[in-house]
PDB file of N, CA and C in Angstrom:
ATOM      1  N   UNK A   1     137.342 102.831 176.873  1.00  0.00           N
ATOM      2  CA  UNK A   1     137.432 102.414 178.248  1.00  0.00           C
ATOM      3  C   UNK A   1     136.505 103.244 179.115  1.00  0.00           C
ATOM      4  N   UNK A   2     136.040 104.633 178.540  1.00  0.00           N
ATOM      5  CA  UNK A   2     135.501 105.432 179.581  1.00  0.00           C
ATOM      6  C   UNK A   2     134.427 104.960 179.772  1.00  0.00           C
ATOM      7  N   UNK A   3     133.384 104.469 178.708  1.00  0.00           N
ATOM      8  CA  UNK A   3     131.847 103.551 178.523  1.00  0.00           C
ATOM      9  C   UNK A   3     132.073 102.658 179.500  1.00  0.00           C
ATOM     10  N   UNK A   4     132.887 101.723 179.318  1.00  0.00           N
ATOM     11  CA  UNK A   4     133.416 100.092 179.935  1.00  0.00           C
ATOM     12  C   UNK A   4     133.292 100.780 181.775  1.00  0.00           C
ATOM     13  N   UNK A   5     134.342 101.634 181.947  1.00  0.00           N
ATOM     14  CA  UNK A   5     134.595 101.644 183.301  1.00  0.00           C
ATOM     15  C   UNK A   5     133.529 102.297 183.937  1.00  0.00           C
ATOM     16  N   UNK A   6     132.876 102.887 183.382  1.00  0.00           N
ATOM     17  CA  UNK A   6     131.342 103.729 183.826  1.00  0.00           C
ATOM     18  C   UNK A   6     130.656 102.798 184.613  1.00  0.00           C
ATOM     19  N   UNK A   7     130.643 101.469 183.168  1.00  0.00           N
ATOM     20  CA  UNK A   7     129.661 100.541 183.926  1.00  0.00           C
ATOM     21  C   UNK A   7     129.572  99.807 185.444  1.00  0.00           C
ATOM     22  N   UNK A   8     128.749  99.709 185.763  1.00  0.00           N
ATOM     23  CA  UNK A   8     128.788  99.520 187.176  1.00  0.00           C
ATOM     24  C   UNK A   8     129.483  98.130 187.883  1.00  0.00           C
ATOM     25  N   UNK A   9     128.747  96.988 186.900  1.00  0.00           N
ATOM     26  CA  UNK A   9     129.890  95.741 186.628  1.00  0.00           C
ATOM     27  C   UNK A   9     130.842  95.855 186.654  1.00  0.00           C
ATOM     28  N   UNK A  10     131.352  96.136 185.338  1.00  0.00           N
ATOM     29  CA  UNK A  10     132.575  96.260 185.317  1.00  0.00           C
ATOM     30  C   UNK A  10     133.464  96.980 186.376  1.00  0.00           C
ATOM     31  N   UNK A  11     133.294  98.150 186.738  1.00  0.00           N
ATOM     32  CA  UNK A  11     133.779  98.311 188.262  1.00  0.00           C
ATOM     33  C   UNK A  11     133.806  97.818 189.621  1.00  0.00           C
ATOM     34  N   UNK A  12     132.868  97.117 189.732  1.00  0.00           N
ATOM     35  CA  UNK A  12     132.406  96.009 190.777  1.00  0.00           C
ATOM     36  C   UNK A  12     133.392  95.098 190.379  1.00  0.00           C
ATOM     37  N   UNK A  13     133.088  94.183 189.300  1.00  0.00           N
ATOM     38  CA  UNK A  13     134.308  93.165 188.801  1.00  0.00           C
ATOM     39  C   UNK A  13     135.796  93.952 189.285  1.00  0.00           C
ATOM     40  N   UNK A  14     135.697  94.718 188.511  1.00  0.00           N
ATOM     41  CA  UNK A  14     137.953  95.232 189.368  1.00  0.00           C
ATOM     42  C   UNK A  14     138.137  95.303 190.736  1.00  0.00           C
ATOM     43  N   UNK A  15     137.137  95.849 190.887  1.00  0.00           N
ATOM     44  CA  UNK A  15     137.346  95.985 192.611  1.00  0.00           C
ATOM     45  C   UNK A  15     137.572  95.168 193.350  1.00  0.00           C
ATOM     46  N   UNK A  16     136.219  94.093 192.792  1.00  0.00           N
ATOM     47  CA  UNK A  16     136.512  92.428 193.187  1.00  0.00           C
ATOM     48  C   UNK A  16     137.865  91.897 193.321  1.00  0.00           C
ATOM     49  N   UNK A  17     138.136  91.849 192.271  1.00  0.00           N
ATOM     50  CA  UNK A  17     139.418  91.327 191.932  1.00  0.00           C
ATOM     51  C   UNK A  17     140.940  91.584 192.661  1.00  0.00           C
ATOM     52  N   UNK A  18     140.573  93.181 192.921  1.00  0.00           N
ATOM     53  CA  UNK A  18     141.777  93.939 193.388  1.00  0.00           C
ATOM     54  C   UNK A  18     141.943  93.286 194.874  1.00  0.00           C
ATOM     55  N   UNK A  19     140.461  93.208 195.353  1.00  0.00           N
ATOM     56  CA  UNK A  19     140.439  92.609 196.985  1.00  0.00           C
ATOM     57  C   UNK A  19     140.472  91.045 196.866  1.00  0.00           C
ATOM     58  N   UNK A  20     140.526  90.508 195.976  1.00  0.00           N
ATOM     59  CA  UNK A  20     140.741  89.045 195.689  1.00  0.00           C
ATOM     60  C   UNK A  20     141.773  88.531 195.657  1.00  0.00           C
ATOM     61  N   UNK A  21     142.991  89.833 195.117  1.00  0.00           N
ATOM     62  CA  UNK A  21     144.216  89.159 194.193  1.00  0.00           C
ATOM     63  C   UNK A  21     144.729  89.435 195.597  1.00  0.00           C
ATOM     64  N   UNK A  22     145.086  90.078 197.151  1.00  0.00           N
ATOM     65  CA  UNK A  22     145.885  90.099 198.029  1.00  0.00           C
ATOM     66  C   UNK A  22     145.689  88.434 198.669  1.00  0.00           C
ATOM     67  N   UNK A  23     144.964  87.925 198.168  1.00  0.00           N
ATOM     68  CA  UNK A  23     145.106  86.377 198.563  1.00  0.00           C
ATOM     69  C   UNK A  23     144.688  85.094 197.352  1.00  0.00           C
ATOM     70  N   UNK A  24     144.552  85.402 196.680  1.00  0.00           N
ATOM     71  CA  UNK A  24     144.947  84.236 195.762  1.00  0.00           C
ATOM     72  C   UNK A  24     144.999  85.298 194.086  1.00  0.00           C
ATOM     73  N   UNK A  25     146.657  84.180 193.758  1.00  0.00           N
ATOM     74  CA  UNK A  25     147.290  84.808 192.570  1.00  0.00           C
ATOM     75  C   UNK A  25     146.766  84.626 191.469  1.00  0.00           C
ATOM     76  N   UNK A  26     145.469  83.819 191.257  1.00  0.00           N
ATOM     77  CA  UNK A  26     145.197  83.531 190.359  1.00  0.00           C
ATOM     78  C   UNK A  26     144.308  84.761 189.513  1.00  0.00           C
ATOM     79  N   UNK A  27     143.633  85.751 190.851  1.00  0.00           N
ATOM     80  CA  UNK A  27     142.784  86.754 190.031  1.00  0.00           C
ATOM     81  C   UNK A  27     143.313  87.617 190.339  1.00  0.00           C
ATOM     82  N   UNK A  28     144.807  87.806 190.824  1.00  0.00           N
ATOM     83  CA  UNK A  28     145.909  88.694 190.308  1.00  0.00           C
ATOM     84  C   UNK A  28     146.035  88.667 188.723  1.00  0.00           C
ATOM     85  N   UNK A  29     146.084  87.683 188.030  1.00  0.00           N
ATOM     86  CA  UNK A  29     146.510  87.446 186.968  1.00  0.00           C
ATOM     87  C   UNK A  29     145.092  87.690 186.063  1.00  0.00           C
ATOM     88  N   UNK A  30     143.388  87.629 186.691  1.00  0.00           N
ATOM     89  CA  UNK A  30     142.918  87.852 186.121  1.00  0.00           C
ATOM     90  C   UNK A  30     142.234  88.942 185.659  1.00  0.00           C
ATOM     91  N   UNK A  31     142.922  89.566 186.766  1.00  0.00           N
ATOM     92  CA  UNK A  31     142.466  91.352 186.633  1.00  0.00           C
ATOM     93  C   UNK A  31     143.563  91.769 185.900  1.00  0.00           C
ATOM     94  N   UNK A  32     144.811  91.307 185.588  1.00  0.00           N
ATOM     95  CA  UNK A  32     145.857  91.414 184.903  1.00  0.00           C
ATOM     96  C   UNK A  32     144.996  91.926 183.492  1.00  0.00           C
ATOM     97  N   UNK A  33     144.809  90.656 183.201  1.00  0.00           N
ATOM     98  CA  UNK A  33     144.180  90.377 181.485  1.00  0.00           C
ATOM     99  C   UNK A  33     143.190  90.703 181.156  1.00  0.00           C
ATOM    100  N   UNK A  34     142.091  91.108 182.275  1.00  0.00           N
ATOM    101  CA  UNK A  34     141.204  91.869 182.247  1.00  0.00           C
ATOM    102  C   UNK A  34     141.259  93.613 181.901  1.00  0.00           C
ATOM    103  N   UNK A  35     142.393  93.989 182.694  1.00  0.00           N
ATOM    104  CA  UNK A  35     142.774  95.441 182.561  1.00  0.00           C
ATOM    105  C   UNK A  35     143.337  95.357 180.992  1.00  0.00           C
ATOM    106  N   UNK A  36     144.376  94.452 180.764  1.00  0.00           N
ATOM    107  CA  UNK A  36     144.983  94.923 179.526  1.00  0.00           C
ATOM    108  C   UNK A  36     144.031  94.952 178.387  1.00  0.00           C
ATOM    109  N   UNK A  37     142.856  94.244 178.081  1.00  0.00           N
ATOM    110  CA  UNK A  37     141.881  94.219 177.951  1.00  0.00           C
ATOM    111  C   UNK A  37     141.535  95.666 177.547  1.00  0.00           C
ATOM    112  N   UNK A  38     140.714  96.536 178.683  1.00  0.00           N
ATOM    113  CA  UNK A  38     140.625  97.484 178.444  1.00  0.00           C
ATOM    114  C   UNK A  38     141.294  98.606 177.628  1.00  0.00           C
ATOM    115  N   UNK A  39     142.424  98.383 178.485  1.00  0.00           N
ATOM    116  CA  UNK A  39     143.538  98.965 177.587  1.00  0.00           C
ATOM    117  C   UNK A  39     143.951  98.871 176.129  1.00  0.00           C
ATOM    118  N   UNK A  40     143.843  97.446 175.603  1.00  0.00           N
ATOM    119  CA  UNK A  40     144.208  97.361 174.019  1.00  0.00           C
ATOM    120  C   UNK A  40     144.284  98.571 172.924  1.00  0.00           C
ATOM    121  N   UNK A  41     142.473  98.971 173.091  1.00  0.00           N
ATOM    122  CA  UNK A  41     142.487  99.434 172.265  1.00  0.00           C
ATOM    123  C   UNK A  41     142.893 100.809 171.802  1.00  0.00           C
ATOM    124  N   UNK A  42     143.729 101.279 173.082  1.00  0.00           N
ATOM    125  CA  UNK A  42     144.607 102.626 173.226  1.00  0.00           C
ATOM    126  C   UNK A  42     145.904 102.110 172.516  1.00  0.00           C
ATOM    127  N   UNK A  43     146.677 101.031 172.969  1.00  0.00           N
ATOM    128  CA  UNK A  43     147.758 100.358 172.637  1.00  0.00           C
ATOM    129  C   UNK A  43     147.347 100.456 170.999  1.00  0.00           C
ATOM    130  N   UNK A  44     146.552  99.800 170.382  1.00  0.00           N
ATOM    131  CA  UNK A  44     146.255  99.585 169.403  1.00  0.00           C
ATOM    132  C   UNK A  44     146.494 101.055 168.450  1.00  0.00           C
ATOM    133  N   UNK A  45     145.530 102.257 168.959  1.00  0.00           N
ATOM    134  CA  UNK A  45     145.670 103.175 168.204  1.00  0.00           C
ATOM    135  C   UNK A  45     146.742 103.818 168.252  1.00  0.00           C
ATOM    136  N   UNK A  46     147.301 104.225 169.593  1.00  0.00           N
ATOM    137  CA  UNK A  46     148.748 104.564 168.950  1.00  0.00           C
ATOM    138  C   UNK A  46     149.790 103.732 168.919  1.00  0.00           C
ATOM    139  N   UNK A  47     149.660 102.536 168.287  1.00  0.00           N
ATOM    140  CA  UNK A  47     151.167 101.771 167.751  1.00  0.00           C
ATOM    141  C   UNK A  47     150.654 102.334 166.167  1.00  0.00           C
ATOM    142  N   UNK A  48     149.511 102.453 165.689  1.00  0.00           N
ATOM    143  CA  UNK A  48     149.128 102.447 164.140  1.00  0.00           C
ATOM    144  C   UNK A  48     149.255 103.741 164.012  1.00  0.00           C
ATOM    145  N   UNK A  49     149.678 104.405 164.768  1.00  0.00           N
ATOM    146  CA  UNK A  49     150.085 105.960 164.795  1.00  0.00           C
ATOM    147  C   UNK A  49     151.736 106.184 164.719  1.00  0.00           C
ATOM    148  N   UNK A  50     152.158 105.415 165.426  1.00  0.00           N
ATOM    149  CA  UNK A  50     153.623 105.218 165.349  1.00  0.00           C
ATOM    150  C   UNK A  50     154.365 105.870 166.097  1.00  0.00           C
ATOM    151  N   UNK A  51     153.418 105.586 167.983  1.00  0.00           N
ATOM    152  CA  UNK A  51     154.138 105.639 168.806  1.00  0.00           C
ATOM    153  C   UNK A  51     155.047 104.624 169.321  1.00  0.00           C
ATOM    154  N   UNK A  52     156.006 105.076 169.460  1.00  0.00           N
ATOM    155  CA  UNK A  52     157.007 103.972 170.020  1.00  0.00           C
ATOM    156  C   UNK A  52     156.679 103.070 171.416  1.00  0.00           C
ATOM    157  N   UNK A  53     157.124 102.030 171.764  1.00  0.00           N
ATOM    158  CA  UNK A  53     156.722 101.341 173.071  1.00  0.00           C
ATOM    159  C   UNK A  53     156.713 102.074 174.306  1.00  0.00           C
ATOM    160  N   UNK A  54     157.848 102.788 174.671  1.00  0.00           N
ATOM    161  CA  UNK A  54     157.616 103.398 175.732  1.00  0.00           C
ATOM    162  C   UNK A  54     157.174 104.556 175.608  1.00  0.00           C
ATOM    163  N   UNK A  55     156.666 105.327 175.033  1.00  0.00           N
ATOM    164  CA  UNK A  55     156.146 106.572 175.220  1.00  0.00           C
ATOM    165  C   UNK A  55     154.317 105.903 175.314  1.00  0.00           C
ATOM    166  N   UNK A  56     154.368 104.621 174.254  1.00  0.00           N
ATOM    167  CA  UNK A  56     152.869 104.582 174.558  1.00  0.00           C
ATOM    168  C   UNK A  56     152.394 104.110 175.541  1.00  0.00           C
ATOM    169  N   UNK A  57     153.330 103.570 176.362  1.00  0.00           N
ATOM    170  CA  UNK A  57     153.232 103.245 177.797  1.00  0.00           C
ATOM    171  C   UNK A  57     152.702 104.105 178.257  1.00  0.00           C
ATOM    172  N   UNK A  58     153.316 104.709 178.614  1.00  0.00           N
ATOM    173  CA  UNK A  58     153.413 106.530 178.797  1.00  0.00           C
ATOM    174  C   UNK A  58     152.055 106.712 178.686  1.00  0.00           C
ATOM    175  N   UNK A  59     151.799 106.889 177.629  1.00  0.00           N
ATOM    176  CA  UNK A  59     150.705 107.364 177.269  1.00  0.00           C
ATOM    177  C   UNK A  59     149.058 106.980 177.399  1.00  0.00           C
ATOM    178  N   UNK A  60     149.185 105.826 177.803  1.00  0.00           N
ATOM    179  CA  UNK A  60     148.238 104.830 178.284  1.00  0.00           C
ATOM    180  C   UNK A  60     148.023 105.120 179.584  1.00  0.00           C
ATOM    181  N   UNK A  61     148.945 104.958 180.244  1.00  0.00           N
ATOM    182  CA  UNK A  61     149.004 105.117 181.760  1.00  0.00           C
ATOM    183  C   UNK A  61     148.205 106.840 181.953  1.00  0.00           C
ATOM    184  N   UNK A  62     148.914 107.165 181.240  1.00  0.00           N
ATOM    185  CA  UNK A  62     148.561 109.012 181.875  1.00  0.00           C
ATOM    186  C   UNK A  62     146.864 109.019 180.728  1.00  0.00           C
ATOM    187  N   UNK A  63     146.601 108.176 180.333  1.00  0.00           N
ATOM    188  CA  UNK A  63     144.968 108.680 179.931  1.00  0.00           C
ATOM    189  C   UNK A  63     144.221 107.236 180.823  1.00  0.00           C
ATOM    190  N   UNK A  64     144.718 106.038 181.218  1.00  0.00           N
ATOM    191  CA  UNK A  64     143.758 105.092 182.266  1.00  0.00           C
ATOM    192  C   UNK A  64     143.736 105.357 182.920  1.00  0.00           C
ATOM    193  N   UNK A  65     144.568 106.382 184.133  1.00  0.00           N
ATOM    194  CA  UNK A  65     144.925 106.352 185.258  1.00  0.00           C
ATOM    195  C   UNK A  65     143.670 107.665 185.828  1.00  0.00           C
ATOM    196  N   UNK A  66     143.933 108.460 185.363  1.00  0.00           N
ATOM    197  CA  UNK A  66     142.477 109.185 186.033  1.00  0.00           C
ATOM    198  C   UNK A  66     141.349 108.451 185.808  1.00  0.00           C
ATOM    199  N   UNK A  67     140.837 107.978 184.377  1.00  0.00           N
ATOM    200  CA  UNK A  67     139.732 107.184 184.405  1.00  0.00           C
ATOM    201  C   UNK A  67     139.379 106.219 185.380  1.00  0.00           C
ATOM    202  N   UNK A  68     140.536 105.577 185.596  1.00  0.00           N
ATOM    203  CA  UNK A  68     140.171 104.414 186.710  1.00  0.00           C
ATOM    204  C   UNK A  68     140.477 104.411 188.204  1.00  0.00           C
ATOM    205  N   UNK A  69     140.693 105.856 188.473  1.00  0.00           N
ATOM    206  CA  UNK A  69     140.706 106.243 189.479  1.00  0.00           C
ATOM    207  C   UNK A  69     139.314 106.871 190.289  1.00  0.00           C
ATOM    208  N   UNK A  70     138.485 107.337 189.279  1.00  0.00           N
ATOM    209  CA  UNK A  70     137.442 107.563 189.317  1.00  0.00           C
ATOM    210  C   UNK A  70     136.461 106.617 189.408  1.00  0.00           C
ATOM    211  N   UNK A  71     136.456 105.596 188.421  1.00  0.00           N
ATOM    212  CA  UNK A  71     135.443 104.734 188.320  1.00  0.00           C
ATOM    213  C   UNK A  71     135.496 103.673 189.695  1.00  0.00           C
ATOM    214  N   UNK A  72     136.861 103.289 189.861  1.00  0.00           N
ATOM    215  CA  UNK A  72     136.947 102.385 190.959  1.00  0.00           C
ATOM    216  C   UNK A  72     137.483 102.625 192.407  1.00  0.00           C
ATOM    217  N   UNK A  73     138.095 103.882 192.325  1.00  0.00           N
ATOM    218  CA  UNK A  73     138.351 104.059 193.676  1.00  0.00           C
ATOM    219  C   UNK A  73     137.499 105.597 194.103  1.00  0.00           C
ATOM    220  N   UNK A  74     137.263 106.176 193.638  1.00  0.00           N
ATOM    221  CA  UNK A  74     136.169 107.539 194.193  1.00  0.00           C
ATOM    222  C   UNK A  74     134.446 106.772 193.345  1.00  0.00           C
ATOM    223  N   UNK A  75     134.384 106.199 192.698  1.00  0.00           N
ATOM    224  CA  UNK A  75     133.356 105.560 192.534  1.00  0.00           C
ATOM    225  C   UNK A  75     132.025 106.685 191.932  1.00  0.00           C
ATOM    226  N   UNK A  76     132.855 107.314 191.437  1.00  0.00           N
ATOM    227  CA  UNK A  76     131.887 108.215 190.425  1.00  0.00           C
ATOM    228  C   UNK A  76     132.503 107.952 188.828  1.00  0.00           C
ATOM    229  N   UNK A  77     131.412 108.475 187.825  1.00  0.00           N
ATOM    230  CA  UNK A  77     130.947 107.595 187.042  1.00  0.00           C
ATOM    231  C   UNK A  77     132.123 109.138 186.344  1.00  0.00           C
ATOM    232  N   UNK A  78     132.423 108.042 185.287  1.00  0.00           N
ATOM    233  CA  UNK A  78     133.750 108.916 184.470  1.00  0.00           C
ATOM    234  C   UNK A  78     132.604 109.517 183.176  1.00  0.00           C
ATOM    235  N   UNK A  79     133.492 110.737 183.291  1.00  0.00           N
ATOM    236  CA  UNK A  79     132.461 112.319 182.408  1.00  0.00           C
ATOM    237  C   UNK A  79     133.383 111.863 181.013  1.00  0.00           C
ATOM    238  N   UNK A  80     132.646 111.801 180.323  1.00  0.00           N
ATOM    239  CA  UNK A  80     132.796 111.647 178.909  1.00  0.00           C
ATOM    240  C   UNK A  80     133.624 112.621 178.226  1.00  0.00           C
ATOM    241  N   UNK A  81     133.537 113.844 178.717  1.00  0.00           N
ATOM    242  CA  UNK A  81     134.663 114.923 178.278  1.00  0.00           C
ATOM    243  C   UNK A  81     135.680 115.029 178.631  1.00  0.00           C
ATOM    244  N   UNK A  82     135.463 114.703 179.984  1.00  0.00           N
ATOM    245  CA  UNK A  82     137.405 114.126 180.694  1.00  0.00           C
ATOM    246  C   UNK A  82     137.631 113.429 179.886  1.00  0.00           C
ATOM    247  N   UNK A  83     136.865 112.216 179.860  1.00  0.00           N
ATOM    248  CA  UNK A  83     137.592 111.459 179.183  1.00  0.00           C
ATOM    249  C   UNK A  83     138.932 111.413 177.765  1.00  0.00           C
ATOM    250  N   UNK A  84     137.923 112.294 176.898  1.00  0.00           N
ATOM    251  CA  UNK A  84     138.221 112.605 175.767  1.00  0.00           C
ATOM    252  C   UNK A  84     139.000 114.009 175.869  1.00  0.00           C
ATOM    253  N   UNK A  85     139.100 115.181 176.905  1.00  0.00           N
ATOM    254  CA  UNK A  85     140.138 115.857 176.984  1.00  0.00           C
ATOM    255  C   UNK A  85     141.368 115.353 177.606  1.00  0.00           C
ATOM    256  N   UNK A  86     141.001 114.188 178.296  1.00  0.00           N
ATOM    257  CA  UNK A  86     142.477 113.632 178.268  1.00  0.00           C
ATOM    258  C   UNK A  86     143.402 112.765 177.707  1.00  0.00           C
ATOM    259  N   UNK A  87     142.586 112.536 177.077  1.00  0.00           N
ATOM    260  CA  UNK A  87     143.382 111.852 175.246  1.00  0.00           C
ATOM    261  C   UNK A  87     143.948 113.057 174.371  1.00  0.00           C
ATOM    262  N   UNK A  88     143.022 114.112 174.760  1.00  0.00           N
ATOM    263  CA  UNK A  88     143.544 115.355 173.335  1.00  0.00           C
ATOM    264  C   UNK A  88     144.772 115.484 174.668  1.00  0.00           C
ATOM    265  N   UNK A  89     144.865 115.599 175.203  1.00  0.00           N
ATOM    266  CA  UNK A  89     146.227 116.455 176.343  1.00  0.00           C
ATOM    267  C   UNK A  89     147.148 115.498 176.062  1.00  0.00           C
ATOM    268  N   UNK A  90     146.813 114.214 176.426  1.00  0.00           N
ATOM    269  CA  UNK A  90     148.401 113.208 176.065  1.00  0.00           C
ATOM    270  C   UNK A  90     148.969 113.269 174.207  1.00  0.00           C
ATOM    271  N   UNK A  91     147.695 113.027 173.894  1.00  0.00           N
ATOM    272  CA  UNK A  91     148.356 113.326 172.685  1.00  0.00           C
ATOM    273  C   UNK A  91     148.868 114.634 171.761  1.00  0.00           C
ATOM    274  N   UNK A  92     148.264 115.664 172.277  1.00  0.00           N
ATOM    275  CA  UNK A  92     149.378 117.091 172.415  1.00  0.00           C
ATOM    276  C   UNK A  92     150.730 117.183 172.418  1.00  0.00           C
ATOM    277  N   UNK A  93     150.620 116.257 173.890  1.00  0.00           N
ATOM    278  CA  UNK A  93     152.322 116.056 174.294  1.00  0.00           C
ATOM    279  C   UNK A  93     152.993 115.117 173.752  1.00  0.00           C
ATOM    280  N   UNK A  94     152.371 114.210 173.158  1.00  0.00           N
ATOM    281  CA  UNK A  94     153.323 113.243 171.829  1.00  0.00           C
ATOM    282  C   UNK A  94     153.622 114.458 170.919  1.00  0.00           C
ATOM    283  N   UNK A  95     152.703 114.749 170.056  1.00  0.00           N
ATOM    284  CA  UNK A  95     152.820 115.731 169.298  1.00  0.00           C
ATOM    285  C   UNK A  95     154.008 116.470 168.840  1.00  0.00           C
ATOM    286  N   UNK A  96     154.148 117.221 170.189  1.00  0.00           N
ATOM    287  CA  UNK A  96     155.310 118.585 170.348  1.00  0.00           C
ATOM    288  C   UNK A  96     156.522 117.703 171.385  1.00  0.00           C
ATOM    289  N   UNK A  97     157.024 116.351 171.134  1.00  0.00           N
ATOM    290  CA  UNK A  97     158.062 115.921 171.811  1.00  0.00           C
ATOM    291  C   UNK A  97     158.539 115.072 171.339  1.00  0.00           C
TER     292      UNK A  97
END
């Protein structure tokens, strides 16, 4: 996701969307499927890890949520080492819990 949200499109596209969806529901729903999208392939690696549903919630949220806080609302371009130190930090805390 950190590549994806870097891109400049692709941030333009959410943003779009975000100011789209307060008046028609339809690209509510498409930034919906768009985000989860992104997301999968976190979902993906830790269910094959054998995190449970809600922790990988959890866990998704607390490694998208700075990323895409950056990319789309402060609008600087997400550092590749954040990125990836904040995957080693969430998954630390699976780890030892």
């Amino acid at each position: 996701m950190g590549n994806r949200s870097r891109d400049k499109p692709v941030g333009a596209f959410l943003q779009a969307r975000v100011g789209a969806s307060a008046s028609d529901p339809e690209a509510g729903e498409l930034r919906h499927r768009y985000v989860e999208d992104l997301l999968a392939p976190f979902h993906a690696a830790l269910r094959e890890a054998g995190v449970g549903r809600t922790d990988r919630e959890d866990a998704v949220s607390a490694i998208a949520s700075p990323l895409l806080l950056d990319a789309l609302l402060l609008d600087k371009p997400t550092a590749r080492t954040r990125a990836h130190r904040t995957v080693d930090d969430v998954v630390a805390k699976l780890v030892t819990s």
